[in-house]
Protein backbone atom coordinates (compact mmCIF):
# COMPACT_ATOMS: atom_id res chain seq x y z
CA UNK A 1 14.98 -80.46 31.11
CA UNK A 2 16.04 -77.60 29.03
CA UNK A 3 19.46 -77.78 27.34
CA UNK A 4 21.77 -75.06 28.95
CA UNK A 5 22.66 -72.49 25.85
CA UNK A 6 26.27 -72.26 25.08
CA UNK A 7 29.02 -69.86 25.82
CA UNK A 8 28.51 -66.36 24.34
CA UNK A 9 29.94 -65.71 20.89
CA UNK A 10 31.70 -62.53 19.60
CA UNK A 11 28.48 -60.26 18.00
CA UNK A 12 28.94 -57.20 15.83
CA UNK A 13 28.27 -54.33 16.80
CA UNK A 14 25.51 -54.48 14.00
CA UNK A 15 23.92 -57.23 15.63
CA UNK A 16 22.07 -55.01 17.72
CA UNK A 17 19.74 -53.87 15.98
CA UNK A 18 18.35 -57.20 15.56
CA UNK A 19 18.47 -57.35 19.65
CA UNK A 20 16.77 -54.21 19.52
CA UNK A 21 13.86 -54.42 17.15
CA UNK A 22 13.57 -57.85 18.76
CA UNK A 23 12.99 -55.65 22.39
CA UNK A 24 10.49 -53.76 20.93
CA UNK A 25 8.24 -55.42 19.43
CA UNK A 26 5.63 -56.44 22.14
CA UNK A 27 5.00 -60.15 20.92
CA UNK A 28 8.79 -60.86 22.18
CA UNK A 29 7.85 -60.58 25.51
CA UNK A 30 6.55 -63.15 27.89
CA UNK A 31 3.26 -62.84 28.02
CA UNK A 32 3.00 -60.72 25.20
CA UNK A 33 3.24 -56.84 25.92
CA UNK A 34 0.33 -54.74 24.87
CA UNK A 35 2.86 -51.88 24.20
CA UNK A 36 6.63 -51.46 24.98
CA UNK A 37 8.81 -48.21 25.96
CA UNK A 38 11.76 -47.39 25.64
CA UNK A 39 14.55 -45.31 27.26
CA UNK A 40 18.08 -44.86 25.83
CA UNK A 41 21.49 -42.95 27.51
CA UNK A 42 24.74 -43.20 26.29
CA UNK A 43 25.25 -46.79 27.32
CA UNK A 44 22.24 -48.64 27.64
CA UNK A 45 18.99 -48.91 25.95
CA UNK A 46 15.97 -49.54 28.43
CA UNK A 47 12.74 -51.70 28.04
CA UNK A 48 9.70 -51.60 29.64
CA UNK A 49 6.76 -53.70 28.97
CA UNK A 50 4.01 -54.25 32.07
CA UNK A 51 5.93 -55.07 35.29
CA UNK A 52 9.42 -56.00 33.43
CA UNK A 53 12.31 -53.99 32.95
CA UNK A 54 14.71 -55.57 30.11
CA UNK A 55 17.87 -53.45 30.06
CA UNK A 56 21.06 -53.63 26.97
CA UNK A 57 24.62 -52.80 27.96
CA UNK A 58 25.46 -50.24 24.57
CA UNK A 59 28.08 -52.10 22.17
CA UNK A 60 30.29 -48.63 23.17
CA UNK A 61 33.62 -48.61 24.11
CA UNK A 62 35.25 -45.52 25.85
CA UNK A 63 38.42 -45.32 28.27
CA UNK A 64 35.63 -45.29 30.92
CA UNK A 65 33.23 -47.82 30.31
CA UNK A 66 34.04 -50.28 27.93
CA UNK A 67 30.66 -52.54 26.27
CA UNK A 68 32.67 -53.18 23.16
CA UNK A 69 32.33 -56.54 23.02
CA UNK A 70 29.71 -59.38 23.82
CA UNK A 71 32.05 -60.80 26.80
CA UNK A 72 32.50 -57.72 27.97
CA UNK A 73 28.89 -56.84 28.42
CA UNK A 74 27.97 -60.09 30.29
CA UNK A 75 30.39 -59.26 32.52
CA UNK A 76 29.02 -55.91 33.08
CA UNK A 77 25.44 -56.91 32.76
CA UNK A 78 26.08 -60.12 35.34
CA UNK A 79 28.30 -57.33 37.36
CA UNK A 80 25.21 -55.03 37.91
CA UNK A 81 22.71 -57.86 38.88
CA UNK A 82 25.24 -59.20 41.38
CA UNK A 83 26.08 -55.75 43.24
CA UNK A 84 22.63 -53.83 42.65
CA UNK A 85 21.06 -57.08 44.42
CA UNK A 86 23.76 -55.60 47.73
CA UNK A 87 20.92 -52.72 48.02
CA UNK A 88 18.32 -53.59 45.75
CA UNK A 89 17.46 -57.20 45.50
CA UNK A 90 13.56 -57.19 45.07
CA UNK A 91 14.61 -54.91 41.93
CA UNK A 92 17.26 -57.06 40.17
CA UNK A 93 16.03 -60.41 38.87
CA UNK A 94 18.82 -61.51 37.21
CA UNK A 95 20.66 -62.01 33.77
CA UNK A 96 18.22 -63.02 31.24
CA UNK A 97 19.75 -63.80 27.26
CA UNK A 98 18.56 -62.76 23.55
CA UNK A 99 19.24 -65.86 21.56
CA UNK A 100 19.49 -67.06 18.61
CA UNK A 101 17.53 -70.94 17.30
CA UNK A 102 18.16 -72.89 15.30
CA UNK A 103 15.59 -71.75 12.74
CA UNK A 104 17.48 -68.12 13.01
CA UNK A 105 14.31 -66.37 14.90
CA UNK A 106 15.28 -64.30 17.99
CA UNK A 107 13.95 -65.31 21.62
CA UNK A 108 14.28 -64.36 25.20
CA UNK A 109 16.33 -67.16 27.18
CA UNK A 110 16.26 -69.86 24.35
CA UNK A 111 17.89 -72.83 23.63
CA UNK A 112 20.10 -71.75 20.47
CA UNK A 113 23.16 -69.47 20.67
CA UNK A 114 23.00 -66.46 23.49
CA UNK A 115 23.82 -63.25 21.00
CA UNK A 116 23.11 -60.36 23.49
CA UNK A 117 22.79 -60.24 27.11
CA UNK A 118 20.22 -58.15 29.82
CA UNK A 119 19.24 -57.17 33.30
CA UNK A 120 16.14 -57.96 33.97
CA UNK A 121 14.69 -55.69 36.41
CA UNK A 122 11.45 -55.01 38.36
CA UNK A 123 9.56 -52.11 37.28
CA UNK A 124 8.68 -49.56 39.49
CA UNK A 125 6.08 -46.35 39.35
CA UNK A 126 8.97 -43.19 38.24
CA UNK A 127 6.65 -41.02 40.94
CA UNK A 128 8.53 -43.53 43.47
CA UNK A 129 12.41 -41.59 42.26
CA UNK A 130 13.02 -39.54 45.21
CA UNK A 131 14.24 -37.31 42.68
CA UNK A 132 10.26 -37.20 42.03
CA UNK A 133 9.53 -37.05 45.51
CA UNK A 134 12.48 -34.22 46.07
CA UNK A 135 10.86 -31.97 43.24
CA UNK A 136 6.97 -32.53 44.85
CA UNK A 137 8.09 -31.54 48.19
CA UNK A 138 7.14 -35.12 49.23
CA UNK A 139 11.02 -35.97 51.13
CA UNK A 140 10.69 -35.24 54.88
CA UNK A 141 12.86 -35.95 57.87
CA UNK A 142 11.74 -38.85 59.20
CA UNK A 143 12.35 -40.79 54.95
CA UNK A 144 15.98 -38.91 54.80
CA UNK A 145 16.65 -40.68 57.88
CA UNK A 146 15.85 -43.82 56.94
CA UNK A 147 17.37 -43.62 54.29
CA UNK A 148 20.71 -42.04 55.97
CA UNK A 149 20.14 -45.60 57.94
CA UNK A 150 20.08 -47.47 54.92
CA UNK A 151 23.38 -45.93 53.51
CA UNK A 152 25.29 -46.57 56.67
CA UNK A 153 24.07 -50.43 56.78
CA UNK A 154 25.32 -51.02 53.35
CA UNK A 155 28.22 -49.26 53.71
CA UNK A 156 29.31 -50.94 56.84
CA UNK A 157 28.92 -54.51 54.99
CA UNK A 158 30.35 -53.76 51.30
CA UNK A 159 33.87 -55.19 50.84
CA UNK A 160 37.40 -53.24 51.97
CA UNK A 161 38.66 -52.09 48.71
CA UNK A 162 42.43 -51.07 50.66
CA UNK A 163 44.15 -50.50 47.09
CA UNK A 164 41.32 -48.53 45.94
CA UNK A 165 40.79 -44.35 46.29
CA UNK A 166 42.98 -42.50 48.71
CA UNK A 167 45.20 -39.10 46.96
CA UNK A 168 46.06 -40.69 43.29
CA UNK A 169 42.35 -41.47 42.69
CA UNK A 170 40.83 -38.14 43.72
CA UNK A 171 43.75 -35.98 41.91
CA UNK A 172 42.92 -37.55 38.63
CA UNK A 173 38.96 -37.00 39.24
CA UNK A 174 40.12 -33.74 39.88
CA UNK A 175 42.25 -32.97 37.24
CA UNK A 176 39.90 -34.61 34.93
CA UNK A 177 36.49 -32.47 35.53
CA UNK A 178 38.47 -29.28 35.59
CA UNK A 179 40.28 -30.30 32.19
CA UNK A 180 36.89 -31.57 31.18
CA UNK A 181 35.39 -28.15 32.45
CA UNK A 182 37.54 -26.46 30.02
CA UNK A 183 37.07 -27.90 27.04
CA UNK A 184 33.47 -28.17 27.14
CA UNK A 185 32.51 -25.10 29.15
CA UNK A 186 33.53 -22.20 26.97
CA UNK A 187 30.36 -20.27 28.37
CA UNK A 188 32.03 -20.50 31.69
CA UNK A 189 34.79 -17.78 33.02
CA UNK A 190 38.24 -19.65 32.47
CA UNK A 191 39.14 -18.08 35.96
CA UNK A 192 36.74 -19.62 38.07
CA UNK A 193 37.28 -23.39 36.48
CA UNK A 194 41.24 -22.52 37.25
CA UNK A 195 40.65 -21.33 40.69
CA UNK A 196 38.34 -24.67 41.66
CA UNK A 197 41.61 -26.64 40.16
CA UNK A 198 43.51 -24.64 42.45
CA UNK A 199 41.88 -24.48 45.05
CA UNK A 200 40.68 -28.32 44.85
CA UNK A 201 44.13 -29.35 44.35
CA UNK A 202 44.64 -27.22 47.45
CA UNK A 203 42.42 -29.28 49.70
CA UNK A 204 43.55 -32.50 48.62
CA UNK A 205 47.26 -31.53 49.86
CA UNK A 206 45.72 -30.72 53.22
CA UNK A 207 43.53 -33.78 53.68
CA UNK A 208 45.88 -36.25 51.91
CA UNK A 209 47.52 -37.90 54.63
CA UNK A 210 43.83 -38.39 55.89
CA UNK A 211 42.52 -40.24 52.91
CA UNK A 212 45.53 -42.59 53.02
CA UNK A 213 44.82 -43.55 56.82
CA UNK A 214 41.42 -44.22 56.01
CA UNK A 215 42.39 -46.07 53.29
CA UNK A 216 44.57 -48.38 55.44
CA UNK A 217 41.63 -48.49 58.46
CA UNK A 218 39.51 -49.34 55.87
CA UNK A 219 37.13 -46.71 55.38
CA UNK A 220 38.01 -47.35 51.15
CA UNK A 221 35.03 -50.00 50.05
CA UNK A 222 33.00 -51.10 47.14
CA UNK A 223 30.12 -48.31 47.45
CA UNK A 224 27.50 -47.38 45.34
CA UNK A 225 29.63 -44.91 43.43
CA UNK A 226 26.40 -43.02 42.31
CA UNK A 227 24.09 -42.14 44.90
CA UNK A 228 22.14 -39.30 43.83
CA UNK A 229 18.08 -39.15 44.15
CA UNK A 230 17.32 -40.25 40.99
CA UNK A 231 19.03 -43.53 41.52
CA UNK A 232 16.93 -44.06 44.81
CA UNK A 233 13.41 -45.22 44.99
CA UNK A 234 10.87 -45.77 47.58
CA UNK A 235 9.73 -49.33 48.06
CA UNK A 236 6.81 -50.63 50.03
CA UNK A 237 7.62 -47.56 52.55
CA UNK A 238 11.49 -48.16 52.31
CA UNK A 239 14.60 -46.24 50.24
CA UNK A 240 16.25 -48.29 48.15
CA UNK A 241 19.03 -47.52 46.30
CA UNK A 242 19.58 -48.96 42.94
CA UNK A 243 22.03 -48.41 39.65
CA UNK A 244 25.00 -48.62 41.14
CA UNK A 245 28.56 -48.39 39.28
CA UNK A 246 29.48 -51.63 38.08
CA UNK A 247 31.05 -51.06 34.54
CA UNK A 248 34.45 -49.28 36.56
CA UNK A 249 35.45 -50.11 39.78
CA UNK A 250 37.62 -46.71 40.60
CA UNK A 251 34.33 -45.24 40.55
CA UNK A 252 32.79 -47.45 42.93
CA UNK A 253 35.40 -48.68 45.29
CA UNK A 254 35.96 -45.08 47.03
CA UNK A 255 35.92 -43.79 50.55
CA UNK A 256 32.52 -44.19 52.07
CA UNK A 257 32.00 -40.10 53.05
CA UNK A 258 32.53 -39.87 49.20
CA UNK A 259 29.91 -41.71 48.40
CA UNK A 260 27.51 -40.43 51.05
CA UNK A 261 28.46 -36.72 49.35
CA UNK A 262 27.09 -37.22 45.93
CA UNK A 263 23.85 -37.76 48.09
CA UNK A 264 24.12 -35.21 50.17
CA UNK A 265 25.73 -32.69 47.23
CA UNK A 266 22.42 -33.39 45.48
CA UNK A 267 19.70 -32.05 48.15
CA UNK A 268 22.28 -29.29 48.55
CA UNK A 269 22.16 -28.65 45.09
CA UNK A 270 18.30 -29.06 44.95
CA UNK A 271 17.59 -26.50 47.60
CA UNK A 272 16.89 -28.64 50.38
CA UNK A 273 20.13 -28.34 52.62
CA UNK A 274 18.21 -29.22 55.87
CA UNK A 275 17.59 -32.44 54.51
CA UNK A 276 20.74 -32.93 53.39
CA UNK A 277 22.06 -32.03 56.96
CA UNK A 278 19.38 -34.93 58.29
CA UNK A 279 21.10 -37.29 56.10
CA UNK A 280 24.69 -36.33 56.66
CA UNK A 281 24.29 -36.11 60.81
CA UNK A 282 22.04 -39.09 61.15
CA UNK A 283 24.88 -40.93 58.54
CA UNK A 284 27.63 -39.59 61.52
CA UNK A 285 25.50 -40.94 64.49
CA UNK A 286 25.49 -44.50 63.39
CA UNK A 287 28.82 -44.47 62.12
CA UNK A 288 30.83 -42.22 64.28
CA UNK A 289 32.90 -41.14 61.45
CA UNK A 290 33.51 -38.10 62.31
CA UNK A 291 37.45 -37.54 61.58
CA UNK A 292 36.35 -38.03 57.89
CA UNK A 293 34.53 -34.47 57.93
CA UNK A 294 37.58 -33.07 57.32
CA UNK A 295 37.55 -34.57 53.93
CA UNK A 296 33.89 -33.54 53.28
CA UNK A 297 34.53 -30.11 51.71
CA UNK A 298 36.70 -31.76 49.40
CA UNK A 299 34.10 -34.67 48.36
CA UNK A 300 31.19 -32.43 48.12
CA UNK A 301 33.29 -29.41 45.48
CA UNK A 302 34.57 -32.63 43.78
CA UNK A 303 30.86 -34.30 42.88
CA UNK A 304 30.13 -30.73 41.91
CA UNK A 305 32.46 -30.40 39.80
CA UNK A 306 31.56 -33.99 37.86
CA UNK A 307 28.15 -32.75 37.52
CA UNK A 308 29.32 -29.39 36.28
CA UNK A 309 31.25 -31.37 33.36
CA UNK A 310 28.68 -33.77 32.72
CA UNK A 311 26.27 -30.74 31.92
CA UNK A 312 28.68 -28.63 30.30
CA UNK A 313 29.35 -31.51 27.76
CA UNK A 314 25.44 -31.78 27.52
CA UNK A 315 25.06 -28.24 27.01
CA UNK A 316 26.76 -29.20 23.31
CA UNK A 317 24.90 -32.21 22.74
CA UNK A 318 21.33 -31.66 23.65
CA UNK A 319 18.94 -30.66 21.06
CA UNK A 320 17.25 -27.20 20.98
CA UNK A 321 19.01 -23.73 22.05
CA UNK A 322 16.35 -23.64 25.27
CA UNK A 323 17.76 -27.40 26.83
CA UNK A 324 21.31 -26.32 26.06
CA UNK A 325 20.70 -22.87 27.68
CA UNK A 326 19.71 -24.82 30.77
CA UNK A 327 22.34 -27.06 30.60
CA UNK A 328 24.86 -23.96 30.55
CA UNK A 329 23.15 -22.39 33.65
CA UNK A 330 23.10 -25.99 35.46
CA UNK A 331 26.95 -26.21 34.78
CA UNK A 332 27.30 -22.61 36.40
CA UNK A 333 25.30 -23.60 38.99
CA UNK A 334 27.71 -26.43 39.65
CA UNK A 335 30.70 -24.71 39.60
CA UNK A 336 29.44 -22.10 42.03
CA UNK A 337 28.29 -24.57 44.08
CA UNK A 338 31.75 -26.10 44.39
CA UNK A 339 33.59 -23.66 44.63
CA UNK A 340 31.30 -22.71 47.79
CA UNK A 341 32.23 -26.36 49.24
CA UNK A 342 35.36 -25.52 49.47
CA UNK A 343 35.30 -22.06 52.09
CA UNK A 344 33.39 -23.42 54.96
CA UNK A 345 33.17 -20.55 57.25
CA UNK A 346 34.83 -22.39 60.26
CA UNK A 347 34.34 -24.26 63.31
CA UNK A 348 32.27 -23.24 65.97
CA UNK A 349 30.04 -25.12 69.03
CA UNK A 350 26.40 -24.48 69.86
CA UNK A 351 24.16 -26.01 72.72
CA UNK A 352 20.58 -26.71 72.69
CA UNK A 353 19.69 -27.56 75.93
CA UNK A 354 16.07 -27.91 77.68
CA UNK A 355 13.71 -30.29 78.91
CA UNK A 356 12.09 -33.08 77.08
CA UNK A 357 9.68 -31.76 74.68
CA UNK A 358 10.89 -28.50 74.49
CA UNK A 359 11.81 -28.40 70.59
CA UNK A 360 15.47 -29.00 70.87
CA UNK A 361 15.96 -31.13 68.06
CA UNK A 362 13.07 -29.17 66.18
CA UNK A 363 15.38 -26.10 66.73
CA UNK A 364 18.66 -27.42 66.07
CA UNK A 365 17.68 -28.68 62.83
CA UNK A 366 16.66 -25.57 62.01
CA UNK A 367 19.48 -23.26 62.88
CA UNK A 368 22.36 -25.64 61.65
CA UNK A 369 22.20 -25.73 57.91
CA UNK A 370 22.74 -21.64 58.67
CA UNK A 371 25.65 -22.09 61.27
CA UNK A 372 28.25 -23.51 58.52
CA UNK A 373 28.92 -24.21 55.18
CA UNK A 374 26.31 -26.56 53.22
CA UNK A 375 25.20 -28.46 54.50
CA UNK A 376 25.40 -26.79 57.72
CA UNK A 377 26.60 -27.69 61.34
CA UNK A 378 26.54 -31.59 62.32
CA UNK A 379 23.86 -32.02 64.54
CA UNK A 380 24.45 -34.30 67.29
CA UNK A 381 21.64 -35.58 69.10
CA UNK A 382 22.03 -37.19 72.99
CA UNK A 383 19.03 -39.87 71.88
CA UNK A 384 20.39 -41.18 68.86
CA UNK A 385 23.86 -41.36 70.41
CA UNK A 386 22.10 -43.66 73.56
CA UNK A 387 21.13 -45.89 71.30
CA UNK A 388 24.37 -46.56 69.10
CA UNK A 389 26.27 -46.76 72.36
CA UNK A 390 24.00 -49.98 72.90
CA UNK A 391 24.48 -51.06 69.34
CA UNK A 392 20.61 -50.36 68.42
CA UNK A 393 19.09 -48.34 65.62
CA UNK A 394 18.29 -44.52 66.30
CA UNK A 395 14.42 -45.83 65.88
CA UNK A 396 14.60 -48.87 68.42
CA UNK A 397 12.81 -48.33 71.51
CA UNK A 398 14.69 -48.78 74.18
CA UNK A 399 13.51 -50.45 77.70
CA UNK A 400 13.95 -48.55 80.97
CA UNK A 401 16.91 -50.06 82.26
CA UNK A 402 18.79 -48.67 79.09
CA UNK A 403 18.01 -45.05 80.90
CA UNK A 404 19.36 -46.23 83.96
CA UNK A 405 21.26 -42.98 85.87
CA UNK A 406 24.26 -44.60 85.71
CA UNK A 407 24.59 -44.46 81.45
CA UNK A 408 23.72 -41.15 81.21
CA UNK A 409 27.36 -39.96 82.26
CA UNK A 410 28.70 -42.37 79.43
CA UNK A 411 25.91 -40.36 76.88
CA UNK A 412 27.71 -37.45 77.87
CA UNK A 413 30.62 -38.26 77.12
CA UNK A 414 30.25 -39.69 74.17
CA UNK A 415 28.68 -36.14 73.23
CA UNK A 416 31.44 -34.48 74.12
CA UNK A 417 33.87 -36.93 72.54
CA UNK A 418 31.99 -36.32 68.76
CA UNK A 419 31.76 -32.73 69.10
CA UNK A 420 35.54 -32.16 69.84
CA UNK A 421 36.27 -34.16 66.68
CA UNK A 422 33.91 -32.79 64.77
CA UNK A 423 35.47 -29.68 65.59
CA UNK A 424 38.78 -30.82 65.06
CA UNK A 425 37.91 -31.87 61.74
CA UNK A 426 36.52 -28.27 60.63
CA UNK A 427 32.77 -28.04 60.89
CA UNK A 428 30.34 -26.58 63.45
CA UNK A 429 28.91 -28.56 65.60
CA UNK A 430 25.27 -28.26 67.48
CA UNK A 431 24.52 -30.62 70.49
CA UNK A 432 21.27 -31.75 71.15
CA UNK A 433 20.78 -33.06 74.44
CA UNK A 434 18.67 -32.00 78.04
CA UNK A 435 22.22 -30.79 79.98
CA UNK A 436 19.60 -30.47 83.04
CA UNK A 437 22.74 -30.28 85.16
CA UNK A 438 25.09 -27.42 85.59
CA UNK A 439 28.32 -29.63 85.01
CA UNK A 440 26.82 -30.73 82.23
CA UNK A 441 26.49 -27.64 80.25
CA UNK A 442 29.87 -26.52 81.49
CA UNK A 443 31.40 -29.86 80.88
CA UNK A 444 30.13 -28.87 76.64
CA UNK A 445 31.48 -25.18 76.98
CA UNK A 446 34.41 -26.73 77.79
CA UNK A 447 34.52 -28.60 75.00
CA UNK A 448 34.52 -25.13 72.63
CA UNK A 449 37.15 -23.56 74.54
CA UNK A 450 39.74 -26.37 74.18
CA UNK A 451 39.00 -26.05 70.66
CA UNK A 452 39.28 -22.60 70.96
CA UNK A 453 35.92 -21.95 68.81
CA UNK A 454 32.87 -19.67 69.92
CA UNK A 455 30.44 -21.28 71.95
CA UNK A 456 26.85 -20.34 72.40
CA UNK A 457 24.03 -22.08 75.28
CA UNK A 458 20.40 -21.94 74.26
CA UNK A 459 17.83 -23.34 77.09
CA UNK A 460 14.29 -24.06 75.53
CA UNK A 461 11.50 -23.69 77.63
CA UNK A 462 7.44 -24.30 76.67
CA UNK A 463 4.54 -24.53 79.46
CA UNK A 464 4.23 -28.01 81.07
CA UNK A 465 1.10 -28.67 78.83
CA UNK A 466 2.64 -27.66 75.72
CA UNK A 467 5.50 -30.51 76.93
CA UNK A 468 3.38 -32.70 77.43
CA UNK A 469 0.60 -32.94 74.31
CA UNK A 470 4.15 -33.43 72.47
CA UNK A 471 5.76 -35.87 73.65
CA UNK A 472 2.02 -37.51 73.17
CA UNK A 473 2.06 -36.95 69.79
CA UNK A 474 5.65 -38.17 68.63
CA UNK A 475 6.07 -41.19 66.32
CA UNK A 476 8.95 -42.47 64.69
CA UNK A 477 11.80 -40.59 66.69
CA UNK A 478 14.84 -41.41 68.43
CA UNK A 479 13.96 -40.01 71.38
CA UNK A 480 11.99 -42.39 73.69
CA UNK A 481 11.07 -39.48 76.35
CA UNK A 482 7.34 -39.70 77.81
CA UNK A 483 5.48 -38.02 80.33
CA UNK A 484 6.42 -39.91 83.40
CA UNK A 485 9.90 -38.88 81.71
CA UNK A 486 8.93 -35.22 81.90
CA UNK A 487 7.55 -35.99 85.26
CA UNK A 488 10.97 -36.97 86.53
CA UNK A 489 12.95 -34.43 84.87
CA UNK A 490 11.01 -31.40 86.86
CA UNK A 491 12.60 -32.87 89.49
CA UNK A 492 16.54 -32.08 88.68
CA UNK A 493 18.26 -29.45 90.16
CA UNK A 494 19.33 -27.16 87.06
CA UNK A 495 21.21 -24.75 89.08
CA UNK A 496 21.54 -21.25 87.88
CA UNK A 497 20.90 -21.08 83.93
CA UNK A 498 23.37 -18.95 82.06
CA UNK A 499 22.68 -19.86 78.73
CA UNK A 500 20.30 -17.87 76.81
CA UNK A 501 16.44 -18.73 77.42
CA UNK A 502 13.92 -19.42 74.36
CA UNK A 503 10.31 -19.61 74.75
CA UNK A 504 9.52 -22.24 72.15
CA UNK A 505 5.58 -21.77 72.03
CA UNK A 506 5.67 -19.92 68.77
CA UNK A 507 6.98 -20.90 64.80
CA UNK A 508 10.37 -22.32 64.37
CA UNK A 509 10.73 -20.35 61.69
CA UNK A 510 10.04 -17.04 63.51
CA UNK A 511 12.58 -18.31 66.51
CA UNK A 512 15.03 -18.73 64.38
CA UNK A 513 14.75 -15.25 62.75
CA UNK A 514 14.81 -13.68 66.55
CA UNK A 515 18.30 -15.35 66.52
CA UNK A 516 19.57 -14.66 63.53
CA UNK A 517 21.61 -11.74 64.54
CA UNK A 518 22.76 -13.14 67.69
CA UNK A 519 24.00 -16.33 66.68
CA UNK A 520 25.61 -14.65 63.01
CA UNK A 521 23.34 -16.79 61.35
CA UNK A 522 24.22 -17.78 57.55
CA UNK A 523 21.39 -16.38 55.00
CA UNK A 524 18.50 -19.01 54.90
């Protein structure tokens, strides 16, 4: 039986370099390597050697992260394997030790004295990164989803962090990037980094008593802290987030609709709003957080903003005049994009009714990232809202008692419930749903004029055979509609139909264009 290696012993900072030539030199690895790489950032040096990932925690210390000393990077390397395993497990394989024998040679989980320790990881293929995926046009719906899924599980079983986040937290992020902003951005016009401090500052007054209740209901927990796409991979068909914070916890332990807006900040940012809209309204149907969207405008200017910093500072630290120009235009970028977070154009209600088939949800995710501010109107879907009333996943089947007449008026509800929060909260709103009966559809217009925000009724219709080779063809969506469905529904009543008709045969694309004008459409 192998003798267990004692405790850790302080290192100098020196005493890397022995760790590191140790790394990468391919006989150190078990079996031996036939070539090692190597990735380094500011606090870690990465290395990769066949299917193994050895990663070493920096001996860095800044008020932020702190890998000064050999105790304090077990914790932090013992830290990461612990909560990255909360998303990630098939990634993280544990804690794995440089040490020195007896004989003063280095190994890899020895008997002599541990000198430096790692995260040993799984390697995975970098065309996996959805950042990869993001800039190959490979994301679609139905992954986003998923992966919206996968967020809301995790968040819904990481711990209550009740002392963590709320105003104090967010004012110093704030105060910080916008400080940070101007000392590193002297590109940048000084009156647009003082008017996002203003105006950020601004927000946070108006949605402070907000983050404090959701602090106490405990909407504050230990989160990923950095879930952007290149910190997500795609795993035997699955998203999988990985890397999470785990050298500070005020970055980590935050409100959960803070987290979810680095994510959803990033497809913004990348030009793919409509996904980001999937996420962020598929995130809000299994959750029902919808109070919280007041806050969003606030959470998406303020991971902006970070990112603005973080390039600004690498706009003086990069080498070569063309990767600091880019840097420079990427902090612009940022700070324009922030700014923008924070004027949402204002609440407003719109309807997509029609029959099964008919390209409602097609339709609605099409016109909302143009009815608000990125990343558009919260799309609320009748299907997916079925399903979390009976505590199932949005992709579950259901079985035919679940559509059972007497649930539908419950559905309804429930629609109506979300939307006039939503719209309480600040953003447009666009129902998805049949609203085959007339009380139906007034029972939603209803909903807009107690909010007192425009309303407008679209009614989809397509030829029966068009409906039908649809519904035929769909996989992998929450609605469970068939053609005995179909069949059923060309039996109800509809009454007169006020709201405006849309023949659906033809390109979403060119549909949406028709309405443009009507509906005050944003630019696309």
């Amino acid at each position: 039986m192998p003798r267990t290696p004692p405790d850790p012993v302080p290192v100098a900072e020196g005493d890397q370099a022995a760790a590191i030539a140790f790394l990468s030199d391919p006989a150190s690895w078990p079996p031996p390597a036939e070539a090692v790489e190597r990735i380094e950032t500011h606090g870690a040096l990465v290395f990769l050697a066949g299917d193994l990932v050895l990663k070493m925690k920096r001996a860095v210390g800044f008020d932020w992260m702190d890998f000064s000393t050999i105790d304090k990077r077990a914790a932090a390397t013992a830290a990461e394997v612990e909560l990255n395993r909360r998303t990630a497990p098939t990634i993280y394989l544990g804690q794995r030790w440089i040490t020195r024998e007896a004989d003063g040679r280095l190994a890899l989980d020895g008997s002599g004295t541990r000198i430096e320790p790692l995260v040993a990881m799984r390697r995975f293929p970098q065309e996996a990164l959805f950042d990869h995926l993001a800039a190959e046009g490979k994301l679609d719906p139905a992954l986003v989803e998923r992966l919206a899924d996968s967020v809301a599980e995790f968040h819904a079983a990481a711990a209550p962090k009740p002392d963590s986040g709320g105003v104090a937290m967010h004012r110093g992020v704030i105060l910080t990037a916008c400080e940070s902003l101007a000392a590193n951005g002297g590109f940048l016009e000084r009156a647009r980094i003082d008017r996002l401090r203003t105006d950020m500052l601004a927000a946070l007054d108006r949605v402070g008593p907000l983050l404090e209740r959701r602090r106490s209901e405990g909407r504050v927990r230990h989160c990923h802290g950095d879930l952007h796409l290149r910190n997500i991979v795609l795993l035997d068909g699955a998203p999988v987030p990985f890397d999470c914070i785990e050298f500070n916890p005020a970055f980590a332990e935050i409100d959960v609709l803070y987290d979810l807006a680095f994510l959803v900040m990033d497809l913004v940012h990348r030009g793919l709003a409509p996904l980001g809209n999937i996420v962020l309204s598929r995130y809000l149907a299994v959750t029902a957080d919808l109070e919280g969207l007041a806050a969003l405008p606030l959470f998406l200017a303020t991971r902006a903003a970070v990112r603005a910093y973080v390039a600004a500072i690498a706009a003086g630290t990069v080498a070569g005049p063309d990767a600091a120009e880019a840097q420079r235009a990427e902090a612009g970028a940022y700070l324009d994009r922030a700014l923008d977070f924070l004027r949402p154009p204002g609440p407003r209600l719109l309807a997509v009714g029609g029959l099964s088939g008919t390209g409602k949800t097609t339709l609605a995710r099409a016109l909302a990232p143009r009815l608000d501010g990125a990343p558009g109107a919260v799309v609320l879907r009748s299907d997916e809202i079925r399903k979390c009333l009976l505590g199932r996943l949005p992709t579950e089947r259901l079985a035919p008692e679940d559509y059972a007449p007497e649930l539908s008026p419950r559905v309804y509800a429930a629609l109506r419930e979300r939307a006039g929060a939503a719209l309480a909260a600040g953003r447009a709103v666009v129902v998805d749903a049949v609203h085959a009966r007339p009380e139906e559809r007034s029972a939603i217009e209803a909903v807009a004029t107690a909010a007192g925000v425009r309303f407008d009724g679209l009614w989809l219709e397509a030829p029966r055979a068009t409906l039908t080779a649809r519904l035929a063809h769909r996989q992998g969506d929450a609605s469970d509609a068939t053609a005995a469905v179909l069949q059923e529904q060309y039996g109800y009543d509809t009454g007169p139909i006020t709201w405006r008709r849309i023949e659906t045969g033809g390109e979403v694309a060119q549909i949406v264009d028709h309405l443009a004008a009507g509906l005050d459409l944003t630019s696309g």
